[in-house]
PDB file of N, CA and C in Angstrom:
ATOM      1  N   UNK A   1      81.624 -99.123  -6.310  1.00  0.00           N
ATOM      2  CA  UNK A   1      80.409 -99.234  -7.081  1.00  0.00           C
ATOM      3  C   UNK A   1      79.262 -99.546  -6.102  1.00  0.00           C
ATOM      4  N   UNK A   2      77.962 -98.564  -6.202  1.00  0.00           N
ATOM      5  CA  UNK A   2      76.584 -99.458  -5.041  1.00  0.00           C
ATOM      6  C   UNK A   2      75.996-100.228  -5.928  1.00  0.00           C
ATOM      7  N   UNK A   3      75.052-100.043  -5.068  1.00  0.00           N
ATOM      8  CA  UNK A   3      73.789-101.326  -5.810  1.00  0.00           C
ATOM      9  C   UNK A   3      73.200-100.439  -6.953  1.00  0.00           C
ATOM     10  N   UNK A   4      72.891 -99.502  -6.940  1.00  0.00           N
ATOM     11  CA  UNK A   4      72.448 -98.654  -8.075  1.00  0.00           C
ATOM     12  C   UNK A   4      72.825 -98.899  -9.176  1.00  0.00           C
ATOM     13  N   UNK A   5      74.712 -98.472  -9.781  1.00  0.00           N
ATOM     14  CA  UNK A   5      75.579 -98.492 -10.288  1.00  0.00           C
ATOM     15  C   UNK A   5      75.096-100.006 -10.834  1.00  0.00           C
ATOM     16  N   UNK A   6      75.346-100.925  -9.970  1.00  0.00           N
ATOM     17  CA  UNK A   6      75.442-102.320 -10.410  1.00  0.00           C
ATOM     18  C   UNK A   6      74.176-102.991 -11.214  1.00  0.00           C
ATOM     19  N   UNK A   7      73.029-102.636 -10.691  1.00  0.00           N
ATOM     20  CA  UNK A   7      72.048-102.218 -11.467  1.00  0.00           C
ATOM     21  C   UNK A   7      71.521-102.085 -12.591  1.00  0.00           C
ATOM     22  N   UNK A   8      72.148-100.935 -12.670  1.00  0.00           N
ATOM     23  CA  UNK A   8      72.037-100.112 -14.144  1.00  0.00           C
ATOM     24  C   UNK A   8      73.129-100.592 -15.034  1.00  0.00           C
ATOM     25  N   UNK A   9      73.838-101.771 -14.589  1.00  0.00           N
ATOM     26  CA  UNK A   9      74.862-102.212 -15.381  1.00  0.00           C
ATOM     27  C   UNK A   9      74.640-103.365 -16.164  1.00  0.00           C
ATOM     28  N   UNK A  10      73.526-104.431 -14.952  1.00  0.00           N
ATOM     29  CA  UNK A  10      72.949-105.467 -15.389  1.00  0.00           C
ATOM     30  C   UNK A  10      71.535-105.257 -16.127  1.00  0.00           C
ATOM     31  N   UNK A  11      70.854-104.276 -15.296  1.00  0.00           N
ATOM     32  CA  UNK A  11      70.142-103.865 -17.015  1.00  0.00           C
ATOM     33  C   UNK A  11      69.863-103.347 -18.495  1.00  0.00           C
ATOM     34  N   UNK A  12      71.374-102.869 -18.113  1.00  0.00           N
ATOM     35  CA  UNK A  12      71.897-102.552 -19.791  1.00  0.00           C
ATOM     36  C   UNK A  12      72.393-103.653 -20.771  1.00  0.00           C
ATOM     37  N   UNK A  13      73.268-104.436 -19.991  1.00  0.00           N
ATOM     38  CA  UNK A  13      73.511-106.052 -20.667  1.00  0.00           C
ATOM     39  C   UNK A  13      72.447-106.576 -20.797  1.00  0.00           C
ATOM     40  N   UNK A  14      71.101-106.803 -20.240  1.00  0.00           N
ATOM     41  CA  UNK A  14      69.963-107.555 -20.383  1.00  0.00           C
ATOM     42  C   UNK A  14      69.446-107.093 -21.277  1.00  0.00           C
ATOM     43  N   UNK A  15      69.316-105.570 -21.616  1.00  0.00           N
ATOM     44  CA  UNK A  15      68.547-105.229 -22.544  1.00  0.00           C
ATOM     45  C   UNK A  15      69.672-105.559 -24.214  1.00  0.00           C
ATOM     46  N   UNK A  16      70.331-104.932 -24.176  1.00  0.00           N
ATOM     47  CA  UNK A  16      71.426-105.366 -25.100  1.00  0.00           C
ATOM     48  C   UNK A  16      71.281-106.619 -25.291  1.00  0.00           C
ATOM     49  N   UNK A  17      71.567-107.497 -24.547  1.00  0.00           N
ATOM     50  CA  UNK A  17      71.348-109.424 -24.987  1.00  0.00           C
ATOM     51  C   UNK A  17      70.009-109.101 -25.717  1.00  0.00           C
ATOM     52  N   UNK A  18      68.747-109.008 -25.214  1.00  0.00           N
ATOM     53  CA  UNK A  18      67.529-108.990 -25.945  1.00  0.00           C
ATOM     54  C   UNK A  18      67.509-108.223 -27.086  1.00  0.00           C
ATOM     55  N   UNK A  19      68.018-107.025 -26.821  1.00  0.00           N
ATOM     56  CA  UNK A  19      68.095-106.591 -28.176  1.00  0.00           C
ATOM     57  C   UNK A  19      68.708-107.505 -29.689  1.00  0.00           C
ATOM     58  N   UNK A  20      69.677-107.420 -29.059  1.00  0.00           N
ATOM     59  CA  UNK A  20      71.052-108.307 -30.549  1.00  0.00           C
ATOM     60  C   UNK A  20      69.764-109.482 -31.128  1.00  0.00           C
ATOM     61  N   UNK A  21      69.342-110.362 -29.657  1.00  0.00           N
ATOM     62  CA  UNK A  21      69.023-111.620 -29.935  1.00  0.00           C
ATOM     63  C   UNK A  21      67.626-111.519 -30.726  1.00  0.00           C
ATOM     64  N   UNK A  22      66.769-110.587 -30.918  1.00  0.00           N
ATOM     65  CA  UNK A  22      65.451-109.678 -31.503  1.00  0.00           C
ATOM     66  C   UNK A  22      66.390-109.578 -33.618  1.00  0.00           C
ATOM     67  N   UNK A  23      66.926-109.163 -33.098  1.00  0.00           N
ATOM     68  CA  UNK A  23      67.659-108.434 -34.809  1.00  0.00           C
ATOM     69  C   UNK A  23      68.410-109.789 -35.339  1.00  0.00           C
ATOM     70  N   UNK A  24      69.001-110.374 -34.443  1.00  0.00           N
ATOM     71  CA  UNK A  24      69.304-111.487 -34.999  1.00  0.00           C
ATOM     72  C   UNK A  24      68.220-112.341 -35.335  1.00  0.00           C
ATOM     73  N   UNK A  25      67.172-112.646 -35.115  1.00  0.00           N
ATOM     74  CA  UNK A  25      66.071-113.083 -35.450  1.00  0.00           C
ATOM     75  C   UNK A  25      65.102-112.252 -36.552  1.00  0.00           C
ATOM     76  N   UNK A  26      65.053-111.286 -36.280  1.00  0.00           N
ATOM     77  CA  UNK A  26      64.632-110.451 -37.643  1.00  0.00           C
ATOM     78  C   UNK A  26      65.327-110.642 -38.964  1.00  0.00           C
ATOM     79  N   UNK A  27      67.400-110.872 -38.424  1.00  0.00           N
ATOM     80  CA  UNK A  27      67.971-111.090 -39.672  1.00  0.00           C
ATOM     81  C   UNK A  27      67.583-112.214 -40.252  1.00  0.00           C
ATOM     82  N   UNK A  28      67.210-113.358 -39.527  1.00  0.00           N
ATOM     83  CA  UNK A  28      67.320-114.437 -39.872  1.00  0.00           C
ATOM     84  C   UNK A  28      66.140-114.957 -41.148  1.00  0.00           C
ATOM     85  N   UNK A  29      65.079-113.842 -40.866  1.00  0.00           N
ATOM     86  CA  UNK A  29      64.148-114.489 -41.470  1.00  0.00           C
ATOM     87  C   UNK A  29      64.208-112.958 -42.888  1.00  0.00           C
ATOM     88  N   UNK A  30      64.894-112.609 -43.303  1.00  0.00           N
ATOM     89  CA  UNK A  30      65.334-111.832 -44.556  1.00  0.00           C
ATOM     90  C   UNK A  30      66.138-112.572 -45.193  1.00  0.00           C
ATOM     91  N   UNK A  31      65.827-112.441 -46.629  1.00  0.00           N
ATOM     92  CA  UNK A  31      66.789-112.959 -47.750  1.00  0.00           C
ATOM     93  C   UNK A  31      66.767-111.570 -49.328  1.00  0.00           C
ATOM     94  N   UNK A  32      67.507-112.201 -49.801  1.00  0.00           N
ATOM     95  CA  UNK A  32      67.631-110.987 -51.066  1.00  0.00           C
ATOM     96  C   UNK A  32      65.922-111.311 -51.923  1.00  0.00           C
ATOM     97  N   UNK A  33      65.930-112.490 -51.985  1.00  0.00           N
ATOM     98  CA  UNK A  33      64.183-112.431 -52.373  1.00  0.00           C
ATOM     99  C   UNK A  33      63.126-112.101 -51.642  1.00  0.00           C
ATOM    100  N   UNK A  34      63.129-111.920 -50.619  1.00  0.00           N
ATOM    101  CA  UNK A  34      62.146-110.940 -49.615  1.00  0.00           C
ATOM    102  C   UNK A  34      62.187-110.062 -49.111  1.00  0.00           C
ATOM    103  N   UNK A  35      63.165-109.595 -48.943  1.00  0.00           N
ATOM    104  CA  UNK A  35      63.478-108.134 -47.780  1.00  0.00           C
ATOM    105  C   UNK A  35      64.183-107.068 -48.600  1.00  0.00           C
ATOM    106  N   UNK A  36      64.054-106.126 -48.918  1.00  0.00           N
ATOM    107  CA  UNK A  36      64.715-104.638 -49.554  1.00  0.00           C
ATOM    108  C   UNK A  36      66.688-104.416 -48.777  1.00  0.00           C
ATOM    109  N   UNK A  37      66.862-104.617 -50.025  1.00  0.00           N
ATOM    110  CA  UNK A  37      68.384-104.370 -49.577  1.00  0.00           C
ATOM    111  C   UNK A  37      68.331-103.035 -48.410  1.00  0.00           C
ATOM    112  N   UNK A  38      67.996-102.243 -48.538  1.00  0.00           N
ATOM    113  CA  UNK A  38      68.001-100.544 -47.717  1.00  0.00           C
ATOM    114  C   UNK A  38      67.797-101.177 -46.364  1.00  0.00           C
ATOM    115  N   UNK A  39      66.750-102.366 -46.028  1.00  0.00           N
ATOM    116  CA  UNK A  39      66.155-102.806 -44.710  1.00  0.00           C
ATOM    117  C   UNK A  39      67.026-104.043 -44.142  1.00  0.00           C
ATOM    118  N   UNK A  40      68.077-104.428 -44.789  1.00  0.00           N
ATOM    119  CA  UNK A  40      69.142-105.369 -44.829  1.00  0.00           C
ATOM    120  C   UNK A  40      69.941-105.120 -44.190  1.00  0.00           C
ATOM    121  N   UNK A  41      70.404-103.906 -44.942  1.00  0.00           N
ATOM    122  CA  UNK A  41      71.499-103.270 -44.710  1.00  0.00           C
ATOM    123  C   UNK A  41      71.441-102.024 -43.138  1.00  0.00           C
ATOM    124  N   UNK A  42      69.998-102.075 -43.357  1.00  0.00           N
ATOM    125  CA  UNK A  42      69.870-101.118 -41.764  1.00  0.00           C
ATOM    126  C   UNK A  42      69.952-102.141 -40.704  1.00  0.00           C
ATOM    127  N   UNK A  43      69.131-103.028 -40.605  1.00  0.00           N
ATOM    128  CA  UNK A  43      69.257-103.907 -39.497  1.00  0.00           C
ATOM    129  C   UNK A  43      70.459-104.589 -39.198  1.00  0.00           C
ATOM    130  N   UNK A  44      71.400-105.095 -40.377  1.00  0.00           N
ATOM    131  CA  UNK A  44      72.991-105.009 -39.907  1.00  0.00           C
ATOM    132  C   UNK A  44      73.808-103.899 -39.443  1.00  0.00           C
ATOM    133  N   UNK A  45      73.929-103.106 -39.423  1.00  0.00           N
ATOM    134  CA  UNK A  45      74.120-101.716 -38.900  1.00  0.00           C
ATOM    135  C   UNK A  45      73.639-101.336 -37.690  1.00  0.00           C
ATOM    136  N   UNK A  46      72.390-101.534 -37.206  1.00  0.00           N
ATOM    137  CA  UNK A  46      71.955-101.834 -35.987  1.00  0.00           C
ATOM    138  C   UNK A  46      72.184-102.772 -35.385  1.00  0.00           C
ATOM    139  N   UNK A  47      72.414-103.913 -35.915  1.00  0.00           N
ATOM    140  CA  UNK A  47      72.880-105.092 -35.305  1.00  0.00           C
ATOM    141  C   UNK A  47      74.283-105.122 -34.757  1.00  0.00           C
ATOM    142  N   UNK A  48      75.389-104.588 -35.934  1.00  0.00           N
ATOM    143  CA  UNK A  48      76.856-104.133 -35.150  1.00  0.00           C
ATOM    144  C   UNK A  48      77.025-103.348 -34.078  1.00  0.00           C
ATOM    145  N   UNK A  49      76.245-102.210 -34.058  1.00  0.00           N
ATOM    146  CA  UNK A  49      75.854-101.209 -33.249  1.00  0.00           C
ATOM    147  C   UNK A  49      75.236-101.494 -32.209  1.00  0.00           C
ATOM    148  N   UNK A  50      74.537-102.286 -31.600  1.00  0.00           N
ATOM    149  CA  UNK A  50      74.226-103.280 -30.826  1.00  0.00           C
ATOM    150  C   UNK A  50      75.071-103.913 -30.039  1.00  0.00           C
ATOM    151  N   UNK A  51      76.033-104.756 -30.794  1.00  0.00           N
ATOM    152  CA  UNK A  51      76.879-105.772 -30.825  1.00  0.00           C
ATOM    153  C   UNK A  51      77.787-104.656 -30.200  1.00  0.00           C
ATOM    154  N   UNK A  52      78.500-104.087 -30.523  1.00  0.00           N
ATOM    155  CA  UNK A  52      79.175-102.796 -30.161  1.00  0.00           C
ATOM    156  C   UNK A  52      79.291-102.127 -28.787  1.00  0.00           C
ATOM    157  N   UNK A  53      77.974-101.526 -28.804  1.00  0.00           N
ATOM    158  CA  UNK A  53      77.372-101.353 -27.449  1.00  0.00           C
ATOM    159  C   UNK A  53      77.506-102.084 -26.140  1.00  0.00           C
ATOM    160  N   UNK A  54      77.236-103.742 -26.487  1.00  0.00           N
ATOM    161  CA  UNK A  54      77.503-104.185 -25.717  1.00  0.00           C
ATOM    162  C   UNK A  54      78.637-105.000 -25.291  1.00  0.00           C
ATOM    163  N   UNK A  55      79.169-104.828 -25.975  1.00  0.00           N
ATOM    164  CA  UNK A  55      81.124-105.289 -25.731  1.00  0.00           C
ATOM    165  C   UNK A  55      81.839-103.935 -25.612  1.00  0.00           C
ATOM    166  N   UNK A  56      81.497-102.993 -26.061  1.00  0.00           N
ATOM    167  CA  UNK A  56      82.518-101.730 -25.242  1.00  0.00           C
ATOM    168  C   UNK A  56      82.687-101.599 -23.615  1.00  0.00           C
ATOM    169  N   UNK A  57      81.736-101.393 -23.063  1.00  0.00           N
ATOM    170  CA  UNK A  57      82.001-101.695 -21.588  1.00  0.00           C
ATOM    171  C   UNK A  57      83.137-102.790 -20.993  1.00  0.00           C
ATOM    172  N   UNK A  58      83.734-103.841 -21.687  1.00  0.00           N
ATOM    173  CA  UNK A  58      84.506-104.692 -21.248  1.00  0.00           C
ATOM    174  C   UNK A  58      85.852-104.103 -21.321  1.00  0.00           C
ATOM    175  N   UNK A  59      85.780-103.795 -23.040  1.00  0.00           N
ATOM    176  CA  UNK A  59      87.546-103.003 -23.662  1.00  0.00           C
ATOM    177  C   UNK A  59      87.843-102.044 -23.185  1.00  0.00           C
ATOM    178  N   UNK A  60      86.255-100.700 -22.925  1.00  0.00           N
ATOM    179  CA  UNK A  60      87.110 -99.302 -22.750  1.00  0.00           C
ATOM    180  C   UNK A  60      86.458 -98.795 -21.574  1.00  0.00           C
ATOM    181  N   UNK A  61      86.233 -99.964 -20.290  1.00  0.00           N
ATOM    182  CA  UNK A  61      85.696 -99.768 -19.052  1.00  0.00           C
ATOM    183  C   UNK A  61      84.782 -98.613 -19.202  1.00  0.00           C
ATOM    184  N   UNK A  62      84.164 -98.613 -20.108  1.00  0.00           N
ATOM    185  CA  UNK A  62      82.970 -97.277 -20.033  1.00  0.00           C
ATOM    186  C   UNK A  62      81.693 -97.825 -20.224  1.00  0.00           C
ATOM    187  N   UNK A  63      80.795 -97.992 -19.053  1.00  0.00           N
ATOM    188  CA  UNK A  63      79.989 -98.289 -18.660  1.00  0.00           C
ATOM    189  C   UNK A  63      78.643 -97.245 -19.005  1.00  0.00           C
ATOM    190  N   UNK A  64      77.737 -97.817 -19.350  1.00  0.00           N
ATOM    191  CA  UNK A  64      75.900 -97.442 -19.563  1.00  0.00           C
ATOM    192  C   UNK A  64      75.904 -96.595 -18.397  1.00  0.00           C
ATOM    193  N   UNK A  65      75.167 -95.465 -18.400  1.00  0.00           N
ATOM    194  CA  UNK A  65      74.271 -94.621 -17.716  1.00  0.00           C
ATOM    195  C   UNK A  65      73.256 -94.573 -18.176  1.00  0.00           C
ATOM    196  N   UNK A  66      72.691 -93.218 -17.615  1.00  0.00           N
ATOM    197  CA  UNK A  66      70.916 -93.452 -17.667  1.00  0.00           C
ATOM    198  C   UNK A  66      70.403 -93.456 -19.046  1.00  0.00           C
ATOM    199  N   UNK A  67      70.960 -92.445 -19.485  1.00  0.00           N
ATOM    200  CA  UNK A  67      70.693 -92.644 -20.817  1.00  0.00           C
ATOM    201  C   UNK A  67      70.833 -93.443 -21.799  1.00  0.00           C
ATOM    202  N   UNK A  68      72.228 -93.821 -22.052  1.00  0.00           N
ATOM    203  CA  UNK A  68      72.370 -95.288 -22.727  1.00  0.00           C
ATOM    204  C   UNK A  68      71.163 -95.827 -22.467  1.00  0.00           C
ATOM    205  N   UNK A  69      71.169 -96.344 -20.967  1.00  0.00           N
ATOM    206  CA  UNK A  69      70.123 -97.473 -20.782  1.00  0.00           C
ATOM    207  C   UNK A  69      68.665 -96.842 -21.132  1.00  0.00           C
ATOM    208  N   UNK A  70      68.310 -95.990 -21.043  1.00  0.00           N
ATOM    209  CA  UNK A  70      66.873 -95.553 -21.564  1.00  0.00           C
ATOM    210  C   UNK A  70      66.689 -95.913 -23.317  1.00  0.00           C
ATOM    211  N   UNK A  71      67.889 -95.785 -23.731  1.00  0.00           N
ATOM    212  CA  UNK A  71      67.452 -95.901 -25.113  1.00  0.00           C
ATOM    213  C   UNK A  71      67.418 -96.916 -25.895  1.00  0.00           C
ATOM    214  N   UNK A  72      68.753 -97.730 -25.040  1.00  0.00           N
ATOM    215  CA  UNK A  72      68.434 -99.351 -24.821  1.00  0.00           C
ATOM    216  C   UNK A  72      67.151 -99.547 -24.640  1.00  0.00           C
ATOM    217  N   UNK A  73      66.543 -99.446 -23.502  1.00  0.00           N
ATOM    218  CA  UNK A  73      65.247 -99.645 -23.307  1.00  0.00           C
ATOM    219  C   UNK A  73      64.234 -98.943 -24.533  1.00  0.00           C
ATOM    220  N   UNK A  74      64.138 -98.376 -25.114  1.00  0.00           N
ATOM    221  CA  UNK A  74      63.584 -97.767 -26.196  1.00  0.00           C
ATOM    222  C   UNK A  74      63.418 -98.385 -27.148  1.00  0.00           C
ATOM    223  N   UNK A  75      64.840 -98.569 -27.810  1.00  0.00           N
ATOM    224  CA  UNK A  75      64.938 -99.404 -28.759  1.00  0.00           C
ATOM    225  C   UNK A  75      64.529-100.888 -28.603  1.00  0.00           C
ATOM    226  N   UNK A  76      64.612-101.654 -27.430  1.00  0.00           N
ATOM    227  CA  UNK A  76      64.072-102.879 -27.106  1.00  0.00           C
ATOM    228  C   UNK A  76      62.389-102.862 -27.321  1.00  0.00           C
ATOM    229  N   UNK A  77      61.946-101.976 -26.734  1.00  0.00           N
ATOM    230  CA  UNK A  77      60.409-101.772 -26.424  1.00  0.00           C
ATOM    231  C   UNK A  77      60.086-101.816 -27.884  1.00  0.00           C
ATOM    232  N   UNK A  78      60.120-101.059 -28.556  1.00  0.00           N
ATOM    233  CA  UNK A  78      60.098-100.762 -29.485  1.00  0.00           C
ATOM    234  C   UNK A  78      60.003-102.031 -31.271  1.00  0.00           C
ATOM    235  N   UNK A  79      61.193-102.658 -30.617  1.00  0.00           N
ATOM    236  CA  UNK A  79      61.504-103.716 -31.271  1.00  0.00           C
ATOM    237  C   UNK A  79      60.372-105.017 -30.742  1.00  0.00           C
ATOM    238  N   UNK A  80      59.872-105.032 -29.778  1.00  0.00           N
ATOM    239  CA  UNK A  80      59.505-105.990 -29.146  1.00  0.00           C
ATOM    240  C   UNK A  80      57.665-105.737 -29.511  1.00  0.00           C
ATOM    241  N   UNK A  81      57.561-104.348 -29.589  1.00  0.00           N
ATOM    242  CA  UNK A  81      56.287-103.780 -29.847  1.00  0.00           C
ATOM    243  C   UNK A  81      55.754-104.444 -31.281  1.00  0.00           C
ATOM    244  N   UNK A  82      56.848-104.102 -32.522  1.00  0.00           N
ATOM    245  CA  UNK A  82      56.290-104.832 -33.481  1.00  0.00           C
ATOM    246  C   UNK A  82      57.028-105.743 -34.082  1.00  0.00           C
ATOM    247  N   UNK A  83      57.419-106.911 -33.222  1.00  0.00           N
ATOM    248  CA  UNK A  83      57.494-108.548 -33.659  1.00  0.00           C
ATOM    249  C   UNK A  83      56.517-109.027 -34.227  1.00  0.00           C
ATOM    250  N   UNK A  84      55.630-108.820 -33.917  1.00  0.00           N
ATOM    251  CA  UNK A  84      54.143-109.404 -34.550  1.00  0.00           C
ATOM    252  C   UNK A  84      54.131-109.207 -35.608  1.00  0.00           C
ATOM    253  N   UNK A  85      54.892-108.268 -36.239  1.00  0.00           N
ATOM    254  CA  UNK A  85      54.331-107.999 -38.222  1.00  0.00           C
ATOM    255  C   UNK A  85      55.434-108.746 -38.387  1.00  0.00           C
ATOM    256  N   UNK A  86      56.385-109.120 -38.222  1.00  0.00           N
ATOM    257  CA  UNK A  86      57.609-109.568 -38.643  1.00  0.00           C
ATOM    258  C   UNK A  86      57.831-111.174 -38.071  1.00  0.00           C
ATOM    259  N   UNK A  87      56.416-111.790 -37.481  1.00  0.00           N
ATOM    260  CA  UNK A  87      56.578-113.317 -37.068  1.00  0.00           C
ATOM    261  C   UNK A  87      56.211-114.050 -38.478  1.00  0.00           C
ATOM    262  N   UNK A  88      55.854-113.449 -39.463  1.00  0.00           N
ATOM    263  CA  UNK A  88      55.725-114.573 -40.455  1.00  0.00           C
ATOM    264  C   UNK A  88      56.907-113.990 -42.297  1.00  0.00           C
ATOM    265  N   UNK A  89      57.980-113.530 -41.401  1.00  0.00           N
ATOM    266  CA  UNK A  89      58.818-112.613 -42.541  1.00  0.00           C
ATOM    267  C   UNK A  89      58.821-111.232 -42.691  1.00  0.00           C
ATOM    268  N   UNK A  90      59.451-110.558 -43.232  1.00  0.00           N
ATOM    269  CA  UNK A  90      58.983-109.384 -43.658  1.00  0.00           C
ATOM    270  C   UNK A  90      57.816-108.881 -43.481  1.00  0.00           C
ATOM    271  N   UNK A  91      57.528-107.634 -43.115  1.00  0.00           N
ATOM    272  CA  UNK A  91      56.215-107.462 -43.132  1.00  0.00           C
ATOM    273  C   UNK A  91      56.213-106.499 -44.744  1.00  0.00           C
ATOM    274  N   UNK A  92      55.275-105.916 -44.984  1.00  0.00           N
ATOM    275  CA  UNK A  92      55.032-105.549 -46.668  1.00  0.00           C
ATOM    276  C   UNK A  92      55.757-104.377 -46.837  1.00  0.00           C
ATOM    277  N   UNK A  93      56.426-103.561 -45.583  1.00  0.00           N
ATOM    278  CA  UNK A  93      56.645-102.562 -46.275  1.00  0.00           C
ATOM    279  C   UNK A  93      58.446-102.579 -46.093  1.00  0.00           C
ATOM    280  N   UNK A  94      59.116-103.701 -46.053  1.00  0.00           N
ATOM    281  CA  UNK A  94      59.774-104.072 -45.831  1.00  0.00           C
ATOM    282  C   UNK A  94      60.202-104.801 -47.238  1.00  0.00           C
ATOM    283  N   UNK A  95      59.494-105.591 -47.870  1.00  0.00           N
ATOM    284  CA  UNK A  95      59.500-106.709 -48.753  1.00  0.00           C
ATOM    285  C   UNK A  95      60.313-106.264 -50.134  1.00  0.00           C
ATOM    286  N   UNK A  96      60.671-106.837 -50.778  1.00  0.00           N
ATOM    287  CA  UNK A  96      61.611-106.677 -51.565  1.00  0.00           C
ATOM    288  C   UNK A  96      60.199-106.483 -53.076  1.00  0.00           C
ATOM    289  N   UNK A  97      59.519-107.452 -52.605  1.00  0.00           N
ATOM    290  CA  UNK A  97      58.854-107.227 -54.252  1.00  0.00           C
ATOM    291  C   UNK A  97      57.382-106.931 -53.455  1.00  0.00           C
ATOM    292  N   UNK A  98      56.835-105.973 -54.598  1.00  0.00           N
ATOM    293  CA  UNK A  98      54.983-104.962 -54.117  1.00  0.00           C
ATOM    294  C   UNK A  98      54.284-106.911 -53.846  1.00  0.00           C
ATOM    295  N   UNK A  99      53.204-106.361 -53.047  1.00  0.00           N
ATOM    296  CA  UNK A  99      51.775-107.460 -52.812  1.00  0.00           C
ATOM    297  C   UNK A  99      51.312-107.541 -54.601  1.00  0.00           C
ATOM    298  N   UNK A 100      50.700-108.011 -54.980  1.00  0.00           N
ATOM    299  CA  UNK A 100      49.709-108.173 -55.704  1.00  0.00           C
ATOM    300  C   UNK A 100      48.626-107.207 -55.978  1.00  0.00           C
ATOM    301  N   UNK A 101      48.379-106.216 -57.120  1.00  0.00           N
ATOM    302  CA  UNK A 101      47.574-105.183 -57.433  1.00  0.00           C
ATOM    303  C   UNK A 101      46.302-105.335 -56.645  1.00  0.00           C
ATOM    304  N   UNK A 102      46.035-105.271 -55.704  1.00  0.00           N
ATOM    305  CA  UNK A 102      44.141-105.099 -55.623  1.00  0.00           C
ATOM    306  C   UNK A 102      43.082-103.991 -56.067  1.00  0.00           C
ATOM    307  N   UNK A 103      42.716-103.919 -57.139  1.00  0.00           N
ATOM    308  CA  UNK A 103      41.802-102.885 -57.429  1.00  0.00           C
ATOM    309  C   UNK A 103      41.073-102.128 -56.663  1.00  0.00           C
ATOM    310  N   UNK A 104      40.401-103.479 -55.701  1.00  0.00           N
ATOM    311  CA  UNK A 104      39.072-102.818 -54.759  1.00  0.00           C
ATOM    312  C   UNK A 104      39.520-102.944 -53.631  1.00  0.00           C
ATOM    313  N   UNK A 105      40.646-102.960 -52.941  1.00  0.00           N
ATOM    314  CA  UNK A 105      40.228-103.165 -51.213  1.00  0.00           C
ATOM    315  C   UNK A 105      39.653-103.008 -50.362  1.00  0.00           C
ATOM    316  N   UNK A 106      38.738-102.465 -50.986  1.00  0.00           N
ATOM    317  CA  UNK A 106      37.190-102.559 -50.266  1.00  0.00           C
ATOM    318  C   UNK A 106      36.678-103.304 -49.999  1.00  0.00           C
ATOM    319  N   UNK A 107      36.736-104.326 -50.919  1.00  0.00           N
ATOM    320  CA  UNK A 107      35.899-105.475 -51.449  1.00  0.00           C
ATOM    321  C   UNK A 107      36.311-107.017 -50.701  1.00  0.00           C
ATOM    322  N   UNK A 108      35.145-107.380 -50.556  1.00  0.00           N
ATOM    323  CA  UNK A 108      35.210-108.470 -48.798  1.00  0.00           C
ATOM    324  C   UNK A 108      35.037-109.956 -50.224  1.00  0.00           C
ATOM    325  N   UNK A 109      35.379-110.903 -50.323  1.00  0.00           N
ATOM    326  CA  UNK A 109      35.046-111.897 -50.854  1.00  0.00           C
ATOM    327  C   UNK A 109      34.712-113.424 -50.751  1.00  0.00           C
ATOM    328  N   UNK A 110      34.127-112.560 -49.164  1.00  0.00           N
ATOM    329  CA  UNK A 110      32.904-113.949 -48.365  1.00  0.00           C
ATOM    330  C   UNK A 110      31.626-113.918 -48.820  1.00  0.00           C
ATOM    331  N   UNK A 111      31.348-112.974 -50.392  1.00  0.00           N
ATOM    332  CA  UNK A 111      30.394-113.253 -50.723  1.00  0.00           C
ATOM    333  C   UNK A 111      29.585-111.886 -49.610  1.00  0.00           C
ATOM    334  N   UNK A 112      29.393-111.253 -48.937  1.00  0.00           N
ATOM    335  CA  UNK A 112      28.772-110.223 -48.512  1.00  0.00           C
ATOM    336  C   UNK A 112      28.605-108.988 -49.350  1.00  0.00           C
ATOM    337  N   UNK A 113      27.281-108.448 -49.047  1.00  0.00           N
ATOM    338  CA  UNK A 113      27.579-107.173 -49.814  1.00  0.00           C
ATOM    339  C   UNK A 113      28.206-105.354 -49.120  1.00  0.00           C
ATOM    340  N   UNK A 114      28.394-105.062 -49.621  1.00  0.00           N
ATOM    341  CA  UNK A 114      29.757-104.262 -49.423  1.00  0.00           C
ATOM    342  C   UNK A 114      28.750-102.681 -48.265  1.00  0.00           C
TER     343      UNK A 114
END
């Protein structure tokens, strides 16, 4: 094995750890009263799949290449890109029950006119 090889081995586990540890935190903050079963049930699925990913290399000595790791990297980026809608729960289009009707969302209610 070179340094290359070795490499691309430790940045596939790194990304994988970050990954799992991202979804496990996404899971954490879903419940059946906030989050859409469909978005539940995907992020566990990704989460095994994950989980998966990164314990096969041990059982069936088959190790990440470029690709794996690119999409690892993809999917990390990706995930990491929009944490921000998902730091205070669900974000809305995610949510188990609609926002609240707004008629006007236009409409500013600091008292300004429109």
């Amino acid at each position: 094995m070179n340094e290359t090889d070795l490499l691309v081995k430790l940045c596939f586990l790194l990304m994988i750890l970050g990954l799992f540890w991202a979804i496990v935190c996404r899971v954490n903050r879903m419940s059946r009263d906030t989050t859409k079963a469909t978005v539940r049930a995907i992020y566990a699925l990704v989460g095994a799949m994950v989980f998966g990913a990164g314990t096969l290399p041990f059982w069936r000595h088959d190790w990440a290449q470029w690709a794996a790791l690119t999409l690892a990297a993809t999917h990390l980026i990706t995930t990491v890109a929009n944490s921000k809608a998902w730091r205070n729960g669900p974000p809305e289009h995610a949510r188990s029950k609609p926002a609240a009707f707004d008629p006007d969302p236009h409409h500013h209610s600091k008292g300004t006119a429109p």
